[in-house]
Each structure stands twice: as structure tokens, then as C-alpha cells.
Protein backbone atom coordinates (compact mmCIF):
# COMPACT_ATOMS: atom_id res chain seq x y z
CA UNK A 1 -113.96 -27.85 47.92
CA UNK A 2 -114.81 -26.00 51.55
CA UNK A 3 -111.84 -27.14 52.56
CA UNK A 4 -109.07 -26.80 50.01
CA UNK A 5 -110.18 -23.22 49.94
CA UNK A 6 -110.29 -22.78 54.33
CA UNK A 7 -106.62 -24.17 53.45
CA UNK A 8 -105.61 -22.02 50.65
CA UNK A 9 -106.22 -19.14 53.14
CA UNK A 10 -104.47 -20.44 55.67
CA UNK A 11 -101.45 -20.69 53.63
CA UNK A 12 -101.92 -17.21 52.39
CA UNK A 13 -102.46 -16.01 56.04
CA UNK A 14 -99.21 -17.93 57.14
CA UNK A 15 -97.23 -16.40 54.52
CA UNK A 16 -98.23 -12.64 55.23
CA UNK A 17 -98.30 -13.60 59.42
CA UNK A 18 -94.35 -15.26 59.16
CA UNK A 19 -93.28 -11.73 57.31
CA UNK A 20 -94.13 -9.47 60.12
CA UNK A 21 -92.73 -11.66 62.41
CA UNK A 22 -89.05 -11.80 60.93
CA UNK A 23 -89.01 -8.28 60.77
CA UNK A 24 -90.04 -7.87 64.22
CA UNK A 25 -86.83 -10.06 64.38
CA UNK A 26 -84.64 -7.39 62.22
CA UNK A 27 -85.76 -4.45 63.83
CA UNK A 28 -85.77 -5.71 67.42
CA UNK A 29 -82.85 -8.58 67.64
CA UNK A 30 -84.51 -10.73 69.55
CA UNK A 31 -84.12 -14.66 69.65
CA UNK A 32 -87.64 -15.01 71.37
CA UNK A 33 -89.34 -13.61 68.75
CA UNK A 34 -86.67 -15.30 66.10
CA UNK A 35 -88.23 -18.18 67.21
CA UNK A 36 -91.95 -16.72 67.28
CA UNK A 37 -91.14 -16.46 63.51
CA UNK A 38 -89.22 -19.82 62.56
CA UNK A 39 -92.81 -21.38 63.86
CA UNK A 40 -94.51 -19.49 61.41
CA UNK A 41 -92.52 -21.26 58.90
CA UNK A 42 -94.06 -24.83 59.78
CA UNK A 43 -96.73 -22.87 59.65
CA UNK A 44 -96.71 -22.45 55.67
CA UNK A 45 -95.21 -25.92 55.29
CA UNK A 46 -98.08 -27.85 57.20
CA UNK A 47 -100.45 -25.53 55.98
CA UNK A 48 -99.54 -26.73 52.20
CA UNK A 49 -99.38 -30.10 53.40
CA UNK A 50 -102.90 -29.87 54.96
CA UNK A 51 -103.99 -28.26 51.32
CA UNK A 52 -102.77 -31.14 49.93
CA UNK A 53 -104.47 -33.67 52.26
CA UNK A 54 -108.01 -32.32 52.24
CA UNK A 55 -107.63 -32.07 48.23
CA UNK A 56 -106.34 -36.04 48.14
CA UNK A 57 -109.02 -37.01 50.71
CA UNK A 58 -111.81 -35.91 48.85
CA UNK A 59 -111.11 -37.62 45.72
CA UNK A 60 -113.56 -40.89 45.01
CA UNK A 61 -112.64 -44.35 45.96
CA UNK A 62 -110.26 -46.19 43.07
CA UNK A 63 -109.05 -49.62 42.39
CA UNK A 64 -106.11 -49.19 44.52
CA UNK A 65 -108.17 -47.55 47.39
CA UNK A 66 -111.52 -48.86 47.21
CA UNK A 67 -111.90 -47.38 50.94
CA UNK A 68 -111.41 -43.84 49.68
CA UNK A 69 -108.39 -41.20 50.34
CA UNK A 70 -109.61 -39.90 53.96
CA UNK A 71 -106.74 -41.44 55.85
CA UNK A 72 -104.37 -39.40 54.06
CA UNK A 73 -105.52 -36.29 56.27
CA UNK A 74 -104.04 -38.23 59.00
CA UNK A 75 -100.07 -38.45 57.48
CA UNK A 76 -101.12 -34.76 56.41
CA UNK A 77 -101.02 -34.35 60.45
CA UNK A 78 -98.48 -36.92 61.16
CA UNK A 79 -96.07 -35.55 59.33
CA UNK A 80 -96.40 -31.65 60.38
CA UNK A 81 -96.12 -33.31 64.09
CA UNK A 82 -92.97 -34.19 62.90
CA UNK A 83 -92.32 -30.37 61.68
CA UNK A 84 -93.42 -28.86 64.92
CA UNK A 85 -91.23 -31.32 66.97
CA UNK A 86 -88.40 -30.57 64.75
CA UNK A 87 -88.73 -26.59 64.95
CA UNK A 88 -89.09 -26.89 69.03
CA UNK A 89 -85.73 -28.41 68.64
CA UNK A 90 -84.42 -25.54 66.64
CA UNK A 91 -85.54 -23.27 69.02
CA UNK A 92 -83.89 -24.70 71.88
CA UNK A 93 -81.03 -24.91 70.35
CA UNK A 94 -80.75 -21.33 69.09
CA UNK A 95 -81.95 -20.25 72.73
CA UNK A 96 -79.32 -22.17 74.37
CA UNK A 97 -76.68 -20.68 71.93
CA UNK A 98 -77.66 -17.07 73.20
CA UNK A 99 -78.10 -17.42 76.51
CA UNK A 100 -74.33 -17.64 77.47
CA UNK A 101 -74.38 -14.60 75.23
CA UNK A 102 -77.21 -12.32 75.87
CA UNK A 103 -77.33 -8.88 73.58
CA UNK A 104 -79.25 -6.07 74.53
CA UNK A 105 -82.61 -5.40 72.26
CA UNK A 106 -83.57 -2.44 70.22
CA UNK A 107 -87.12 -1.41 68.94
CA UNK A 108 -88.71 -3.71 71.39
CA UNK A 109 -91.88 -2.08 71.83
CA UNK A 110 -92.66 -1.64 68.40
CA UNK A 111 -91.72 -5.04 67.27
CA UNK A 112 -93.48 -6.77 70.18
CA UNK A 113 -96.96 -4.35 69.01
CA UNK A 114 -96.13 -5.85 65.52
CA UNK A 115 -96.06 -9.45 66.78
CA UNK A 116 -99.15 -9.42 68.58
CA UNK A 117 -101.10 -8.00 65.17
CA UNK A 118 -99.90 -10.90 63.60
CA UNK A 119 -100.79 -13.05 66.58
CA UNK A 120 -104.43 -11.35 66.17
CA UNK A 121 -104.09 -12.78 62.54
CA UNK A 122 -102.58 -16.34 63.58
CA UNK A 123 -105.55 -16.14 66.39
CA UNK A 124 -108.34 -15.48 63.66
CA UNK A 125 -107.03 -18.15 61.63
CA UNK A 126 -107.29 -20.61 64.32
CA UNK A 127 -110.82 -19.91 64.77
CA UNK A 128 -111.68 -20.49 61.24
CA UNK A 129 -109.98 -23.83 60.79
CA UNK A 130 -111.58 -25.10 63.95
CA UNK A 131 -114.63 -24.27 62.85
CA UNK A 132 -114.61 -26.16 59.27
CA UNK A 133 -112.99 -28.81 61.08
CA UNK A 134 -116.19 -29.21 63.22
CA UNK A 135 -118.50 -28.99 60.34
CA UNK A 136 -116.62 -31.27 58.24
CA UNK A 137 -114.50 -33.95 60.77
CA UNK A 138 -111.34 -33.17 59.44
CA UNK A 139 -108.20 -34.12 61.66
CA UNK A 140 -106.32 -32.34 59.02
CA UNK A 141 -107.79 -29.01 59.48
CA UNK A 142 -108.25 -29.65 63.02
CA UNK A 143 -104.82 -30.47 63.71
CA UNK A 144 -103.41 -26.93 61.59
CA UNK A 145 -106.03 -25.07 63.83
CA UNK A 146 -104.22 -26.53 67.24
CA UNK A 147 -101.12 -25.84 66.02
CA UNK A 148 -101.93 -21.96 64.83
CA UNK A 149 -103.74 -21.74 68.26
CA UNK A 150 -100.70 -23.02 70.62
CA UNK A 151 -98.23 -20.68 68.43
CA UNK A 152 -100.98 -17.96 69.59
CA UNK A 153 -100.50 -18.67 73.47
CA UNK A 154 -96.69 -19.22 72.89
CA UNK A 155 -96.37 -15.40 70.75
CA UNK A 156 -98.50 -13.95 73.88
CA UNK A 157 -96.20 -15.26 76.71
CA UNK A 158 -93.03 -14.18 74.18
CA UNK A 159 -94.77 -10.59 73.95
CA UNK A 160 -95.31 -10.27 77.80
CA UNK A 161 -91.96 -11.53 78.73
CA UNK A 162 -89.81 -9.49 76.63
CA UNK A 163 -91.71 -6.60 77.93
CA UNK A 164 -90.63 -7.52 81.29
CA UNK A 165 -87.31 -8.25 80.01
CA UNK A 166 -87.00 -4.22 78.70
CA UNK A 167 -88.06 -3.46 82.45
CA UNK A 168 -86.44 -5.05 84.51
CA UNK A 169 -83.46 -4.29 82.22
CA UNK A 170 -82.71 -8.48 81.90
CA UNK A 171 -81.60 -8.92 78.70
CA UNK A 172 -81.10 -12.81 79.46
CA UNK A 173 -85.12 -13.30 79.82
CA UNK A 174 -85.00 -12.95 76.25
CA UNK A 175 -83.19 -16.46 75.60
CA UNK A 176 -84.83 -17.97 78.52
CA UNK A 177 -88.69 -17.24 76.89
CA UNK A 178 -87.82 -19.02 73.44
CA UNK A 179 -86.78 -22.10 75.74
CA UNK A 180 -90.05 -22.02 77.68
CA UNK A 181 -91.51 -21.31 73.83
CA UNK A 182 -89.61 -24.74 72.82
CA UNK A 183 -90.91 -26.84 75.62
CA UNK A 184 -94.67 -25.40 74.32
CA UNK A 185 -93.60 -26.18 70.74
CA UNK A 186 -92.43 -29.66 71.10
CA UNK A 187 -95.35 -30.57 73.64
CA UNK A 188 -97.78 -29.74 70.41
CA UNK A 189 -95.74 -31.54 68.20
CA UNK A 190 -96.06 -34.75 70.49
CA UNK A 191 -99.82 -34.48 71.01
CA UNK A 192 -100.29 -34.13 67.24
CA UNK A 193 -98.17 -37.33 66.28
CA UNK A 194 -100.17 -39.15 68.73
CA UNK A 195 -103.16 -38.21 67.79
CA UNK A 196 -102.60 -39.00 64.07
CA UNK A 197 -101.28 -42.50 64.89
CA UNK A 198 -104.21 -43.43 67.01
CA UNK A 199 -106.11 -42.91 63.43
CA UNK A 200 -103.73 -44.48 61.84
CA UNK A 201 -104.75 -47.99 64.15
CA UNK A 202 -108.28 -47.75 63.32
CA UNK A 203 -109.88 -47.13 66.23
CA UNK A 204 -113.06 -47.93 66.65
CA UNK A 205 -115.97 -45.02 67.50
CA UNK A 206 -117.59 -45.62 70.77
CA UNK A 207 -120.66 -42.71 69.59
CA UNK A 208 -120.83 -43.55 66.17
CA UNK A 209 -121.67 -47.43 67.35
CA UNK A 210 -124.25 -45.72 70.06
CA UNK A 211 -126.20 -43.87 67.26
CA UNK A 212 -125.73 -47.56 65.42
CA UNK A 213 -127.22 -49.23 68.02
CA UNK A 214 -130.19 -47.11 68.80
CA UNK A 215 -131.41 -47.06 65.11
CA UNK A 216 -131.32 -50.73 65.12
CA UNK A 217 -133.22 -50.91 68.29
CA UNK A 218 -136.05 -49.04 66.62
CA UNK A 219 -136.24 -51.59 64.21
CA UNK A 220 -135.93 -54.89 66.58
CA UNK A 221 -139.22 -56.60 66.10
CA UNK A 222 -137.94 -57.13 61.76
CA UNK A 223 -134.99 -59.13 63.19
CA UNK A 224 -133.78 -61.80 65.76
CA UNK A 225 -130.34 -59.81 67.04
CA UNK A 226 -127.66 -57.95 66.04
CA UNK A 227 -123.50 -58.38 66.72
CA UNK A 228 -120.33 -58.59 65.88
CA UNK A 229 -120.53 -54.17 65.53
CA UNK A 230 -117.38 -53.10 64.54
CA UNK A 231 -116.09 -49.55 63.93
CA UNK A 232 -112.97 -47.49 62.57
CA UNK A 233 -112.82 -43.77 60.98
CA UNK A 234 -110.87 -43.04 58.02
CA UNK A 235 -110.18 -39.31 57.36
CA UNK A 236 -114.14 -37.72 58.02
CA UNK A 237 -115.69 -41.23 57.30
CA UNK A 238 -116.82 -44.21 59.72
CA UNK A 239 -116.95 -47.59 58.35
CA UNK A 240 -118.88 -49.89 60.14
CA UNK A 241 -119.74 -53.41 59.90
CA UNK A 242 -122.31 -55.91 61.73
CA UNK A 243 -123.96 -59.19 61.80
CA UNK A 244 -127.54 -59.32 61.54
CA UNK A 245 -129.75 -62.28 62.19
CA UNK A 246 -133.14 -62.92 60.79
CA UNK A 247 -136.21 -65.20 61.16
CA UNK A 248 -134.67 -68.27 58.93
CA UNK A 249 -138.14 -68.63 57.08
CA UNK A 250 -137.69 -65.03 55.08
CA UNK A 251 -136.65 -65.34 51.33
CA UNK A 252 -133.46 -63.68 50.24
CA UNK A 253 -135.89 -60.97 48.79
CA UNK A 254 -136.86 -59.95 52.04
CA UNK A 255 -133.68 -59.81 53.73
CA UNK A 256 -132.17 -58.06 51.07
CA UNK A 257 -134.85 -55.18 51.14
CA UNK A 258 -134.98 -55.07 55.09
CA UNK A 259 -130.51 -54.56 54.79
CA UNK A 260 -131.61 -51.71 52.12
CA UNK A 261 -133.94 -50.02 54.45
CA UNK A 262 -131.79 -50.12 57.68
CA UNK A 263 -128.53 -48.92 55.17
CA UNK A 264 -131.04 -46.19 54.15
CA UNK A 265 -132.05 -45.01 57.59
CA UNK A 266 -128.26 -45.10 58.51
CA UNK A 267 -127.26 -42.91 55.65
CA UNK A 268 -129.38 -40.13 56.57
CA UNK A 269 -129.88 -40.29 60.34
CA UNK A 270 -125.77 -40.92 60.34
CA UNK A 271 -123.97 -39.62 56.72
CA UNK A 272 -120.55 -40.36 57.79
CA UNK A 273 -120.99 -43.44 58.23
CA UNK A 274 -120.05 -46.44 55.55
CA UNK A 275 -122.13 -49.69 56.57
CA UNK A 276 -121.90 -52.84 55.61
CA UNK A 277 -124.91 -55.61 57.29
CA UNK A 278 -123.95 -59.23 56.88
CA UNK A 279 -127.35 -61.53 56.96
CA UNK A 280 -127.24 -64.85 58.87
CA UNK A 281 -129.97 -67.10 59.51
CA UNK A 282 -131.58 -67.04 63.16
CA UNK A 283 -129.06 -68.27 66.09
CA UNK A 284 -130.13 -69.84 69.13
CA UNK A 285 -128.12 -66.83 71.45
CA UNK A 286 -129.50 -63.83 72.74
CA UNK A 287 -126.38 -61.26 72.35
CA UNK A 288 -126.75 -57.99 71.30
């Protein structure tokens, strides 16, 4: 529920942040800050995709996905990599279009003061998302917090160049920002789709299997050794897996209530994590 509602206001936020950026657009004429504004749009869009991620990802596992919905956060960010690429595109192209044809700008000071509130807003959003994605290890809010905070750097560089555009009296600065905004805009989109198809592969988790490892190692005079440790993360959960070998004379009793204990510890020393300990008789091999 923390984080449908952390997305609920970031869609609200988006919605009243993308207003006061097209009419900075109205008032002043500018195609840098046109395109300040058609980001905010992905904004909204992946910010109602993200809602809809975080609120599929926390339903309970299912026949179909006995695994849980957490991976679904990751097409959340997949596809509003997509959105981001696809606006940086739009950008360029409206940039190019203008700057064989540069106009002069009107009302630039007050619509450039107006775009930096709402990049104060976009900034404080940011900040929020980040934060409930640290406390909850969601790529989904994660990813809509990079995005907010690169459209932040991008709005300040549009801001400080257009002033220096009205200036130097270089009306064709104006076209030439929302290019170097582009290039910023499709780098982000890039970095997101990667990021989301590396979870997508199931790749393992190099910490999670260190905290794995050193709770076992506490425990390593009740068993014989431990490997085969395998890792992937799904959304905010870890599923792990390992072979466990025990002295061949214990009954199944014993085994079973030893895989209970170290399943136990696991669960509260680690809670992301989903384990699952297959028993084997003793092996003559020494690998851990």
C-alpha cells in the first residue's frame, strides 16, 4: 500500500508540474522549454504505469504465478524506457525543425522563474520516490525517481541557457538547448531499458548470497557442506536455492527440522529473501 500511494502522488505531482510547464511554453514561445514540458508528459504516463506495477506486484502468488507478481515492476520500467527514448526523439526532432528557423522569445524571464518552481516540485518528487524505493527495493519506483531527477538537471541547464540566450541576444541557443536536452533524454531512456532487462535475465545477487553464506557458516558444525547457491531477484524479492549435505545417519525428522531452523534464521536475518534447501546425504567433496 506504501507504494501505490508514493505513486498516486507522483502522478498527481506530474499532472500539476506538466501544466506550468506548457504555459511557460504559451507565454514564452520557446521550443526548449516545449520540450521541458513534452517530458513531463512521460512523466504522467510512466508514473501511471509505475502505479500500476507496484499495485500488480504486491498481489499474492496464484496458480499461474506461483513466484509472485514482482517482476512486473520491471516491464513497469521497461516500458517507460521505451517512453523516455521515444520523447528524446520528439525533441530532437522539433529542435531540429526550429533551428533553421529561430523566433525571437517573449516573457522569458517569467516563464523560465515558472519552470524552475516546477523543477523545485519535479526535484522534491524525486527525493521521495528514491527514498521508498530504498526502503522497499522497488526498481519501479526507483526507476520513476531517475527519470524525475534527470528531467530536473535537464529543466536547470534549459533555464540557464535560455537566460543566456535573452543576453547575448541568440535566439538560436534556444533550439540548440532542447537538442543537448534530447541527447540527456534519450541517454536516460537507454540506461533504464538496460537496467530493466538485466532483471528481466535473472541475475543472480552477489550480497544477498554473502549474507547467505555467512548465516550458514554460523551453523557449520549441524552439517557436512553447502553448494550449488543460486540466486535471482524478482521485483523486491530474492529467491534463492542451495544444496545442503548432512551426516547420512540423521532421520528425515532431523533434517527436516534443521532446513526449518536455517529457513527461519534466513527469514528474519534476510526478509527478502525466498529459500528453498535441498537435503542430500553426506558427499565425499569438500566444496563450499
Amino acid at each position: 500500500m506504501e507504494k501505490q500511494k508514493t505513486a498516486v502522488v507522483a502522478i498527481i505531482g506530474g499532472v500539476f508540474i506538466f501544466a506550468i510547464k506548457l504555459y511557460t511554453y504559451f507565454i514564452s514561445g520557446s521550443i526548449a522549454l516545449l520540450s521541458d514540458a513534452l517530458e513531463s508528459i512521460v512523466n504522467i504516463v510512466a508514473s501511471i504505469i509505475m502505479f500500476q506495477s507496484v499495485r500488480i506486484s504486491g498481489m499474492p502468488p496464484d496458480e499461474e504465478h506461483m513466484y509472485g507478481h514482482q517482476k512486473v515492476e520491471n516491464i513497469s520500467a521497461l516500458v517507460e524506457g521505451g517512453l523516455v527514448v521515444t520523447a528524446g526523439l520528439f525533441i530532437g526532432q522539433a529542435a531540429f525543425t526550429r533551428l533553421y528557423e529561430p523566433v525571437p522569445l517573449v516573457y522569458l524571464n517569467y516563464a523560465v522563474g515558472l519552470s524552475l518552481l516546477a523543477t523545485m516540485m519535479n526535484g522534491g518528487l524525486s527525493w521521495m520516490l528514491m527514498r521508498k524505493a530504498r526502503e522497499t527495493n522497488s526498481i519501479a519506483l526507483e526507476g520513476d525517481a531517475r527519470h524525475l531527477l534527470s528531467d530536473v538537471v535537464s529543466s536547470i541547464g534549459v533555464a540557464v541557457g535560455l537566460l543566456v540566450s535573452e543576453y547575448l541576444g541568440l535566439p538560436v541557443l534556444d533550439p540548440l538547448i532542447a537538442l543537448v536536452v534530447a541527447a540527456l533524454v534519450l541517454r536516460m531512456g537507454v540506461e533504464l531499458v538496460w537496467k530493466a532487462g538485466v532483471g528481466l535475465m535473472d541475475r543472480s545477487c552477489p550480497e544477498t548470497e554473502e549474507k547467505i553464506k555467512a548465516l550458514l557458516e554460523r551453523h557449520s558444525n549441524r552439517y557436512v557442506d553447502f553448494h550449488e547457491l543460486k540466486t535471482r531477484r524478482s521485483g523486491d524479492r530474492v529467491f534463492a536455492e542451495l544444496h545442503l549435505s548432512v551426516d547420512g545417519s540423521l532421520s528425515v525428522q532431523e533434517a527436516h527440522d534443521f532446513t526449518d531452523h536455517l529457513e527461519e534464521n534466513l527469514r528474519d536475518e534476510i526478509p527478502e529473501v525466498s529459500v528453498t534447501i535441498h537435503i542430500e546425504p553426506e558427499r565425499k567433496r569438500k566444496t563450499r
